[in-house]
PDB file of N, CA and C in Angstrom:
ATOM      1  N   UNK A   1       0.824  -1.195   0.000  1.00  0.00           N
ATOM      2  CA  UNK A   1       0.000   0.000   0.000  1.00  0.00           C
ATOM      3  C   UNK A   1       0.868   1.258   0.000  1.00  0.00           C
ATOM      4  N   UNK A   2       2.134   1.143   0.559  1.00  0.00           N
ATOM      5  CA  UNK A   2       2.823   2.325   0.852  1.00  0.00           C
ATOM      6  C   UNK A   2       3.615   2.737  -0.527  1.00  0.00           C
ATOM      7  N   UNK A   3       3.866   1.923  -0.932  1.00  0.00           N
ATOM      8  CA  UNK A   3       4.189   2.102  -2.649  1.00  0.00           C
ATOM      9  C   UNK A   3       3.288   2.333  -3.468  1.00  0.00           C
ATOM     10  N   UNK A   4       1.954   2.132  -3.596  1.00  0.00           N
ATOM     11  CA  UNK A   4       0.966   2.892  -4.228  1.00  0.00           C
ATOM     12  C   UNK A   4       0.738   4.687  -4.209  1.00  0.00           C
ATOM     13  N   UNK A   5       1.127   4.948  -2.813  1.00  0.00           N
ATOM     14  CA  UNK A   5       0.999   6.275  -2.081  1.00  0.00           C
ATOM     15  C   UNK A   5       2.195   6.902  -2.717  1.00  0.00           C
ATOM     16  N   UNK A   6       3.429   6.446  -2.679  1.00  0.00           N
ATOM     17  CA  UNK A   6       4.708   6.519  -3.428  1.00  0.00           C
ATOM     18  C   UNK A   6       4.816   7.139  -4.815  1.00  0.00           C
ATOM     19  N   UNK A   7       3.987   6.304  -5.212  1.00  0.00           N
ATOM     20  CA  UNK A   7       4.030   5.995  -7.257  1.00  0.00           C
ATOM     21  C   UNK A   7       2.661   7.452  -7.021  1.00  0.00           C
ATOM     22  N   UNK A   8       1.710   7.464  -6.430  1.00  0.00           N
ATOM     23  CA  UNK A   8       0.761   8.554  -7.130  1.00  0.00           C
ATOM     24  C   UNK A   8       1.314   9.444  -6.532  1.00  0.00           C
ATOM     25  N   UNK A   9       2.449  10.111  -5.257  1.00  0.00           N
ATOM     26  CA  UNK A   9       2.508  11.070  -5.423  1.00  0.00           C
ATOM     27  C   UNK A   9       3.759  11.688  -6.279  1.00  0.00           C
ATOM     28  N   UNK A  10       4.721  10.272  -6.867  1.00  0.00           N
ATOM     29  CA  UNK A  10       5.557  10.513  -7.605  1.00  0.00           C
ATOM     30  C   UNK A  10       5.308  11.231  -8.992  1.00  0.00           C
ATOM     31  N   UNK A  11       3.703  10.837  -9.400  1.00  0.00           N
ATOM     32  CA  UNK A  11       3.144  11.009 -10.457  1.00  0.00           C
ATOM     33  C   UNK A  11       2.634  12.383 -10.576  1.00  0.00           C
ATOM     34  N   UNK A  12       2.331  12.654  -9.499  1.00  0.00           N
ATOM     35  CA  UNK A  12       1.532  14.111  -9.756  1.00  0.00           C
ATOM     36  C   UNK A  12       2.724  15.197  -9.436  1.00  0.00           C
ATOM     37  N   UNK A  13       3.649  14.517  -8.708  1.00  0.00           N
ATOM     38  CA  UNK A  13       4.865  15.643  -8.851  1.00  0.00           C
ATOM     39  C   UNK A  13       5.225  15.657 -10.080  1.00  0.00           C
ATOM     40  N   UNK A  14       5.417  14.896 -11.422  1.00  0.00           N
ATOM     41  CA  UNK A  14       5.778  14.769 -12.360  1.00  0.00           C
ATOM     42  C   UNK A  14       4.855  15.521 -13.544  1.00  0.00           C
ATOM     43  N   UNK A  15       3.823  15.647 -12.685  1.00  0.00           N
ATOM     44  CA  UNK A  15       2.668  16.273 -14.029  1.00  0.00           C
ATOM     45  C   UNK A  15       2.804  17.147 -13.866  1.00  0.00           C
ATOM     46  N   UNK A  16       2.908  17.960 -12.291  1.00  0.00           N
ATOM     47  CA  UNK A  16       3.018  18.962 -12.177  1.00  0.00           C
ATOM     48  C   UNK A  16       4.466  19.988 -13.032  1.00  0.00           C
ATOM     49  N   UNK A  17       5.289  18.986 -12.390  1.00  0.00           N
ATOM     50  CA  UNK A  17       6.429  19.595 -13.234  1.00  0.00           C
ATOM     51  C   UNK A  17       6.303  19.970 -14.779  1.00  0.00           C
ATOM     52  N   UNK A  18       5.613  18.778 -15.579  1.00  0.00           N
ATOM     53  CA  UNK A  18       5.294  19.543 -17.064  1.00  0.00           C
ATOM     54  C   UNK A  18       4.647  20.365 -17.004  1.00  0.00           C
ATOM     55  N   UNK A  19       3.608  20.731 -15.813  1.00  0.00           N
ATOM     56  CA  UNK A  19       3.062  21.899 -16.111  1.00  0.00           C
ATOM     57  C   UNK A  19       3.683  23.002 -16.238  1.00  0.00           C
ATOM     58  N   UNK A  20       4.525  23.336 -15.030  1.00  0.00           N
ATOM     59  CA  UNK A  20       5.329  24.144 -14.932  1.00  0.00           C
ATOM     60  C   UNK A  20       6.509  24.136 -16.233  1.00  0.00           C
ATOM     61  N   UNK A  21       6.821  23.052 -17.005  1.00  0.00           N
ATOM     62  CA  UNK A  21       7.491  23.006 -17.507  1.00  0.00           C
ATOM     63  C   UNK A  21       6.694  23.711 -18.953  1.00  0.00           C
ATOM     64  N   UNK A  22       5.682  23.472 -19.097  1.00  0.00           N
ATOM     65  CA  UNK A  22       4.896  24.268 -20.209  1.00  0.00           C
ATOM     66  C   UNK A  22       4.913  25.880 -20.310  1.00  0.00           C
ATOM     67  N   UNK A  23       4.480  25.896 -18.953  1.00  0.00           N
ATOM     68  CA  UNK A  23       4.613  27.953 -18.569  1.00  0.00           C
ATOM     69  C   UNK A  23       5.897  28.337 -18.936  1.00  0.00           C
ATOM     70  N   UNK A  24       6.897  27.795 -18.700  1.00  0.00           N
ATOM     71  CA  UNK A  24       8.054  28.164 -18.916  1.00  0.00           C
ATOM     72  C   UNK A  24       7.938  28.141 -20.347  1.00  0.00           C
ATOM     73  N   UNK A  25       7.880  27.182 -21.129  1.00  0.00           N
ATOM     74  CA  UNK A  25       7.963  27.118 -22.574  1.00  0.00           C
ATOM     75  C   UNK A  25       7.039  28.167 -23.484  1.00  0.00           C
ATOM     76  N   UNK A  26       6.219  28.825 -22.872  1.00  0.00           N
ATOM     77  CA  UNK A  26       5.221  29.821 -23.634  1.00  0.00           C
ATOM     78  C   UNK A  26       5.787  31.169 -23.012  1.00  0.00           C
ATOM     79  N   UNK A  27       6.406  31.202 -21.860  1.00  0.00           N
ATOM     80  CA  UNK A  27       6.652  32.626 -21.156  1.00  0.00           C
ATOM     81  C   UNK A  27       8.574  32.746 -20.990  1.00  0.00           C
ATOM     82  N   UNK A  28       9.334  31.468 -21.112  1.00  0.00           N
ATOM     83  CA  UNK A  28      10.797  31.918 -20.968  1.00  0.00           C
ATOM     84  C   UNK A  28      10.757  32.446 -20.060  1.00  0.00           C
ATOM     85  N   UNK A  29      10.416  32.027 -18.901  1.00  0.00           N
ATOM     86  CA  UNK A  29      10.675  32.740 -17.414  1.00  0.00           C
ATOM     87  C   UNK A  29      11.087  32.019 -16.680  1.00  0.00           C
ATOM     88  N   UNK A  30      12.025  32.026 -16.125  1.00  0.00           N
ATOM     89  CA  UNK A  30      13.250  31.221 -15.527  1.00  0.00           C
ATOM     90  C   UNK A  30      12.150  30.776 -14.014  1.00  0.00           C
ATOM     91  N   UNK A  31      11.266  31.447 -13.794  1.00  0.00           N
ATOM     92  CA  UNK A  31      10.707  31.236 -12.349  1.00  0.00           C
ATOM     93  C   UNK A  31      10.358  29.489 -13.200  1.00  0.00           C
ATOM     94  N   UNK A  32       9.797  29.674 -13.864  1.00  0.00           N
ATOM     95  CA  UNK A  32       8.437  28.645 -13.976  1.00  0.00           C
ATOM     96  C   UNK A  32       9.780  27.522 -14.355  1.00  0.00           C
ATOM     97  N   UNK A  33      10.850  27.485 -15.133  1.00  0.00           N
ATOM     98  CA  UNK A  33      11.381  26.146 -15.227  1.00  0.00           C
ATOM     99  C   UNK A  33      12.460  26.434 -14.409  1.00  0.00           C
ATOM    100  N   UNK A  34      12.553  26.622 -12.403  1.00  0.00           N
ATOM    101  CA  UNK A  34      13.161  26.464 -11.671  1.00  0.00           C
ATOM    102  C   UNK A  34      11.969  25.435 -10.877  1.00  0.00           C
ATOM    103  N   UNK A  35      11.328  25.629 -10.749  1.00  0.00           N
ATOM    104  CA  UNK A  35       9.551  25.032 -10.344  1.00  0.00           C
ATOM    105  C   UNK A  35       9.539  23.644 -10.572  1.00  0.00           C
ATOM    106  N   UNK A  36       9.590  24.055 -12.007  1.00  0.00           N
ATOM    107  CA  UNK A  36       9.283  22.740 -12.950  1.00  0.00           C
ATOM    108  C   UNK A  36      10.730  21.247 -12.450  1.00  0.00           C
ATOM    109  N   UNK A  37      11.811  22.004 -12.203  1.00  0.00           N
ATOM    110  CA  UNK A  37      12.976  21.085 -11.873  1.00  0.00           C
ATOM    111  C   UNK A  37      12.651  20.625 -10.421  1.00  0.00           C
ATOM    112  N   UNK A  38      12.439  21.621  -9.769  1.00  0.00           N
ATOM    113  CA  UNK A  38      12.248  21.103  -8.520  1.00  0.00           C
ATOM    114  C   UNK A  38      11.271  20.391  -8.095  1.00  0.00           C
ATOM    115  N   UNK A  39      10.317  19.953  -8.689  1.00  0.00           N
ATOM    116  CA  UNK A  39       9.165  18.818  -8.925  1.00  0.00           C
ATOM    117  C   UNK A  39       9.779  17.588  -9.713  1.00  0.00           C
ATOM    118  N   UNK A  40      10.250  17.431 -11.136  1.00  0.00           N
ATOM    119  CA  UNK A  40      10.817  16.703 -11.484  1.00  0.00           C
ATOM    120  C   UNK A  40      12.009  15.597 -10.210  1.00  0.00           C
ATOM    121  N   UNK A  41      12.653  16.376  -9.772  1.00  0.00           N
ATOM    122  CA  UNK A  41      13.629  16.209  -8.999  1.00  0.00           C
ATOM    123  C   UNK A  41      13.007  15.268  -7.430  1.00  0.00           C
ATOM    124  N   UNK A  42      11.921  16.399  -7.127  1.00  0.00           N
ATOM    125  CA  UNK A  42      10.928  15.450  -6.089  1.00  0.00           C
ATOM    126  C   UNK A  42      10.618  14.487  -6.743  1.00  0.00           C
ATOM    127  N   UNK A  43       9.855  14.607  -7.723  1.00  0.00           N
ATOM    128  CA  UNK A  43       9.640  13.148  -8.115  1.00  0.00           C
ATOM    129  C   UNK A  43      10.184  11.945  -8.474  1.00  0.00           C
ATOM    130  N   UNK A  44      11.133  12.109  -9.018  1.00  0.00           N
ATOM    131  CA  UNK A  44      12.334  11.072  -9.269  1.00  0.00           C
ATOM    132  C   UNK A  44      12.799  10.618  -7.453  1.00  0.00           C
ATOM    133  N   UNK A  45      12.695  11.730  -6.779  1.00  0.00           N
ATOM    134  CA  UNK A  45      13.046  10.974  -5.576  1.00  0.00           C
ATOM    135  C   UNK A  45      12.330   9.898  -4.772  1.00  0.00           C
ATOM    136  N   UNK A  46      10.875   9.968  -5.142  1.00  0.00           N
ATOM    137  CA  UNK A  46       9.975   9.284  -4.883  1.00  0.00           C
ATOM    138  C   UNK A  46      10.444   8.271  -5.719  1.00  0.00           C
ATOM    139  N   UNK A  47      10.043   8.056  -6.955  1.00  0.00           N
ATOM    140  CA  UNK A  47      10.479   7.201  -7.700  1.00  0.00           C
ATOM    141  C   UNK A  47      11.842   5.809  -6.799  1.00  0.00           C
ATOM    142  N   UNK A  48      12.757   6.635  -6.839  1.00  0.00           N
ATOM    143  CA  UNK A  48      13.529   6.077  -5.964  1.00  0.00           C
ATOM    144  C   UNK A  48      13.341   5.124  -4.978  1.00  0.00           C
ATOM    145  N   UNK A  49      12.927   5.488  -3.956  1.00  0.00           N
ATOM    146  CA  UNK A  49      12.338   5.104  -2.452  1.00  0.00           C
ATOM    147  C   UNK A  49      11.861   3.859  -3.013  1.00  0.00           C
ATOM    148  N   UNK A  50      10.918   3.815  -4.115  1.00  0.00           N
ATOM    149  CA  UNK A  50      10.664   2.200  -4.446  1.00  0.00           C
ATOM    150  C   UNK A  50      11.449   1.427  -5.545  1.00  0.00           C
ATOM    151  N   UNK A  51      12.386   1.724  -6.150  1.00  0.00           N
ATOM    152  CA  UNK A  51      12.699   1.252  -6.881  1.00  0.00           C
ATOM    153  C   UNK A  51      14.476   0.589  -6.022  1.00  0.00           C
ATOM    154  N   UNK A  52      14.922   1.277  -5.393  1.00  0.00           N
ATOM    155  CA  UNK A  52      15.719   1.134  -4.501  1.00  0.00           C
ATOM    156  C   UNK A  52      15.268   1.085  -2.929  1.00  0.00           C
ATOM    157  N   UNK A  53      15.216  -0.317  -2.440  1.00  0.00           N
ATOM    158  CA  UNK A  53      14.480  -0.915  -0.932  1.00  0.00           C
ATOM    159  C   UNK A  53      15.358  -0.355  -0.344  1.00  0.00           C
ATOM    160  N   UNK A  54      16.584  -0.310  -0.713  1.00  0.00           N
ATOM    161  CA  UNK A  54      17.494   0.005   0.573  1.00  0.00           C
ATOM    162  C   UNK A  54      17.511   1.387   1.355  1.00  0.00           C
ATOM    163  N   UNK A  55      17.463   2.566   0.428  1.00  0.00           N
ATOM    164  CA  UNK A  55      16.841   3.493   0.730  1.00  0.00           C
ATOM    165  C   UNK A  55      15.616   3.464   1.301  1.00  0.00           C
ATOM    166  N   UNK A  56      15.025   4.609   2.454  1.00  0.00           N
ATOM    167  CA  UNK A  56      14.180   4.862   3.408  1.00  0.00           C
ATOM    168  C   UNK A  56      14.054   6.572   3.653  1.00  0.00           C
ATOM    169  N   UNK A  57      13.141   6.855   3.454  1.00  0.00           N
ATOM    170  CA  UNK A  57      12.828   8.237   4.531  1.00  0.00           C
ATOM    171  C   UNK A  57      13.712   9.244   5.256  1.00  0.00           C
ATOM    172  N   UNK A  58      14.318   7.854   5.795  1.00  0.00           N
ATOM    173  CA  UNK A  58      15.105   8.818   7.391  1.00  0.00           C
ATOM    174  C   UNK A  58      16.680   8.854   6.591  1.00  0.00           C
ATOM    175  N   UNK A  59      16.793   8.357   5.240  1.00  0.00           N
ATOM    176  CA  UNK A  59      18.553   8.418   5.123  1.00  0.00           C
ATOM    177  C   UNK A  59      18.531   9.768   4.947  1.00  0.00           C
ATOM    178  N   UNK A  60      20.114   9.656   5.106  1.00  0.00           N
ATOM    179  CA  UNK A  60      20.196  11.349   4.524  1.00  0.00           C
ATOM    180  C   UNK A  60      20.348  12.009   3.311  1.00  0.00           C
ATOM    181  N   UNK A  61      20.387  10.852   2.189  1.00  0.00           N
ATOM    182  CA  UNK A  61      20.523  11.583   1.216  1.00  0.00           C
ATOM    183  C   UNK A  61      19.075  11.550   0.048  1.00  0.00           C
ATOM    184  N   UNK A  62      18.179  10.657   0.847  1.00  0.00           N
ATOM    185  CA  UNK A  62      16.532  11.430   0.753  1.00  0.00           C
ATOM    186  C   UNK A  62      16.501  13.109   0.702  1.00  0.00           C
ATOM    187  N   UNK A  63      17.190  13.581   2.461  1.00  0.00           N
ATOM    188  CA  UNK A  63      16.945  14.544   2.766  1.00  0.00           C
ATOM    189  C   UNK A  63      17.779  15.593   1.862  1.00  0.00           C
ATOM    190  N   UNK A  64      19.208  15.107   1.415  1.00  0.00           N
ATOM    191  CA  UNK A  64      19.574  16.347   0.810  1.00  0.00           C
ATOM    192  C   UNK A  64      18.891  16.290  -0.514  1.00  0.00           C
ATOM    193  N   UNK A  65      18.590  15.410  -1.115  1.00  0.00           N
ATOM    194  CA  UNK A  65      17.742  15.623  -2.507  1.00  0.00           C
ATOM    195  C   UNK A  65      16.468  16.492  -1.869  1.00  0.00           C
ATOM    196  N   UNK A  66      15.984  16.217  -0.895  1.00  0.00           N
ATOM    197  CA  UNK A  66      14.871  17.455  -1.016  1.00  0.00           C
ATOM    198  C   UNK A  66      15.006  18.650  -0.456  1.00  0.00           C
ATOM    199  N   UNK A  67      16.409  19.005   0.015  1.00  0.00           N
ATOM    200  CA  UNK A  67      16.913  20.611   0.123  1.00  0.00           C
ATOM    201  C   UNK A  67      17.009  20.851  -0.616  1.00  0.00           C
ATOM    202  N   UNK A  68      18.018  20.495  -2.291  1.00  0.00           N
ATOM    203  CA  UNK A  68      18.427  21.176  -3.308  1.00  0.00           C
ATOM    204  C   UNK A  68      16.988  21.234  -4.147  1.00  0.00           C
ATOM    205  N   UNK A  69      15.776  20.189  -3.608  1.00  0.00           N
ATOM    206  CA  UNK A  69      14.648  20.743  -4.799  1.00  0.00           C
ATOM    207  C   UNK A  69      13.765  21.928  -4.028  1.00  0.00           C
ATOM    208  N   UNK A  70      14.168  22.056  -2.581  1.00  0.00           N
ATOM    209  CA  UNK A  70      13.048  23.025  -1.930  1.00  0.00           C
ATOM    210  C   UNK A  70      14.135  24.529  -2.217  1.00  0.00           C
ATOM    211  N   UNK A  71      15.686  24.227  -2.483  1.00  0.00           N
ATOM    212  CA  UNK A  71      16.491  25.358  -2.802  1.00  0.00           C
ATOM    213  C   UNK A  71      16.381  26.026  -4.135  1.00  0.00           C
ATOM    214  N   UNK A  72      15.892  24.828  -5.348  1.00  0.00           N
ATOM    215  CA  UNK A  72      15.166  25.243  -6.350  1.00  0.00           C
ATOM    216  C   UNK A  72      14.082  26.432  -6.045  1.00  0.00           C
ATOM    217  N   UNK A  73      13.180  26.132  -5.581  1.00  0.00           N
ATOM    218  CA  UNK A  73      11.922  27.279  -5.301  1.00  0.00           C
ATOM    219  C   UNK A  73      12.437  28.185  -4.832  1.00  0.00           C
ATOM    220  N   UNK A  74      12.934  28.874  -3.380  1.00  0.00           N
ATOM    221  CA  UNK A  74      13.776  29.610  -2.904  1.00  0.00           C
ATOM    222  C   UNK A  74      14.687  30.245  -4.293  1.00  0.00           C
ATOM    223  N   UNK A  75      15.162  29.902  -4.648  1.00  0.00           N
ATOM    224  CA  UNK A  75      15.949  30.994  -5.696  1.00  0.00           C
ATOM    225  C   UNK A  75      15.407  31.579  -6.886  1.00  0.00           C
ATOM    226  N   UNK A  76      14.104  30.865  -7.474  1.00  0.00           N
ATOM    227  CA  UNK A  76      13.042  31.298  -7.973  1.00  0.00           C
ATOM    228  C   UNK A  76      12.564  32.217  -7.755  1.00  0.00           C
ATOM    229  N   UNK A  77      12.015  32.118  -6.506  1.00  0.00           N
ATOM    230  CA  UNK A  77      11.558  32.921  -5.418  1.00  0.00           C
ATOM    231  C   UNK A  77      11.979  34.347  -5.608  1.00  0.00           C
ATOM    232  N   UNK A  78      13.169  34.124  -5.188  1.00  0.00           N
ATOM    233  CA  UNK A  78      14.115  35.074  -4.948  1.00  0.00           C
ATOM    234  C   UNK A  78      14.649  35.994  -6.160  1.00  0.00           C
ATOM    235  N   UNK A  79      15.221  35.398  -7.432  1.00  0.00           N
ATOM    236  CA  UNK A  79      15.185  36.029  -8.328  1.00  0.00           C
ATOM    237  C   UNK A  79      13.908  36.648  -9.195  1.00  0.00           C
ATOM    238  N   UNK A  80      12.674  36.222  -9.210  1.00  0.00           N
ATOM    239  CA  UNK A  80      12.074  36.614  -9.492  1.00  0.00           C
ATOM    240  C   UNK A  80      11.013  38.219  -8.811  1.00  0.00           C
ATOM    241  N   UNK A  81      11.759  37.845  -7.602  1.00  0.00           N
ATOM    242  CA  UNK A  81      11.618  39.357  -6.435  1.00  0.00           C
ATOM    243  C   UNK A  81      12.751  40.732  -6.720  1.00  0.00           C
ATOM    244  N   UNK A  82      13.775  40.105  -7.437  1.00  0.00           N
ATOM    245  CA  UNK A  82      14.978  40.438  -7.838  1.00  0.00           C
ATOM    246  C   UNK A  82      14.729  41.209  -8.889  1.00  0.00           C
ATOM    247  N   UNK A  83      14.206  40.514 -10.030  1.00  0.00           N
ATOM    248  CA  UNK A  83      13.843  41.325 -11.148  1.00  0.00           C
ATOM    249  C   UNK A  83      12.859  42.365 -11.153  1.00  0.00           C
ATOM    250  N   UNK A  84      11.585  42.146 -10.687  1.00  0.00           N
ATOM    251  CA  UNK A  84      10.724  42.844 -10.284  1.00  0.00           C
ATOM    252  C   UNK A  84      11.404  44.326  -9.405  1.00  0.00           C
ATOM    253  N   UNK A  85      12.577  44.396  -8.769  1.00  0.00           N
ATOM    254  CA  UNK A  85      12.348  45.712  -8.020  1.00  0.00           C
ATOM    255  C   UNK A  85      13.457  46.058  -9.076  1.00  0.00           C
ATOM    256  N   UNK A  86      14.284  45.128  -9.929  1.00  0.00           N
ATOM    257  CA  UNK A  86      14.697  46.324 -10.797  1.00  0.00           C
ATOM    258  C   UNK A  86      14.313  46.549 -12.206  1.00  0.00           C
ATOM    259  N   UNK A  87      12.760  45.990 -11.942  1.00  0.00           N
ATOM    260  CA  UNK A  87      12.024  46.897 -12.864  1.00  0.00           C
ATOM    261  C   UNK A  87      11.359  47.792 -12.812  1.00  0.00           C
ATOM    262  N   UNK A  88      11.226  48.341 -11.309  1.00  0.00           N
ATOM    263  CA  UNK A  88      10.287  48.850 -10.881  1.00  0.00           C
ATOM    264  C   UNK A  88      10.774  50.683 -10.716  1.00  0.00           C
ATOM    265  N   UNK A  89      10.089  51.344 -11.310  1.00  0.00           N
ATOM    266  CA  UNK A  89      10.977  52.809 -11.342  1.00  0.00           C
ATOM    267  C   UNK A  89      11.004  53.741 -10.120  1.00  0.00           C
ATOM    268  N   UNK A  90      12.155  54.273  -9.352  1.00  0.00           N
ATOM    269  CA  UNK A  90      12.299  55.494  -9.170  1.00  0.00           C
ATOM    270  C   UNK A  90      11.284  56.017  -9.109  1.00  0.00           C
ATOM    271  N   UNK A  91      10.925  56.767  -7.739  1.00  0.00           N
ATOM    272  CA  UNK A  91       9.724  57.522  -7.650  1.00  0.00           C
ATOM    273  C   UNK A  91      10.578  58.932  -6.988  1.00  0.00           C
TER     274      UNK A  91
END
């Protein structure tokens, strides 16, 4: 059962990511395919967890794969706050 839970949320991280991966492709905006990686990236990690038993949850390199995809968003984030104030004019 716990691999069912696994695989669908591996899946919808993965759809999601094309989504995001689409916005990017109509708009060239670096936000939307930093998004899009960092879903991909979750998801493949899921992926993982069942495809490799030996891996678990609590290792640690579960955990650093999901800093560098939650560090994905964060710099998104961030550059896209970035651009915005230096587009923003002088008053």
């Amino acid at each position: 059962m716990s691999e069912m839970f696994i695989g669908a949320i591996a899946t919808c991280c993965i759809v999601i990511g094309l989504f995001f991966l689409r916005f990017w492709k109509s708009t060239h905006d670096v936000f939307f395919l930093f998004f899009a990686l960092s879903f991909f990236l979750e998801g493949a990690n899921r992926v993982s967890l069942v495809l490799f038993p030996s891996l678990h949850e609590a290792s640690p390199s579960y955990y650093v794969i999901r800093v560098i995809s939650y560090s994905f968003i964060i710099v998104a984030i961030l550059a896209k706050n970035k651009r915005r104030k230096a587009k923003k004019p002088e008053s």
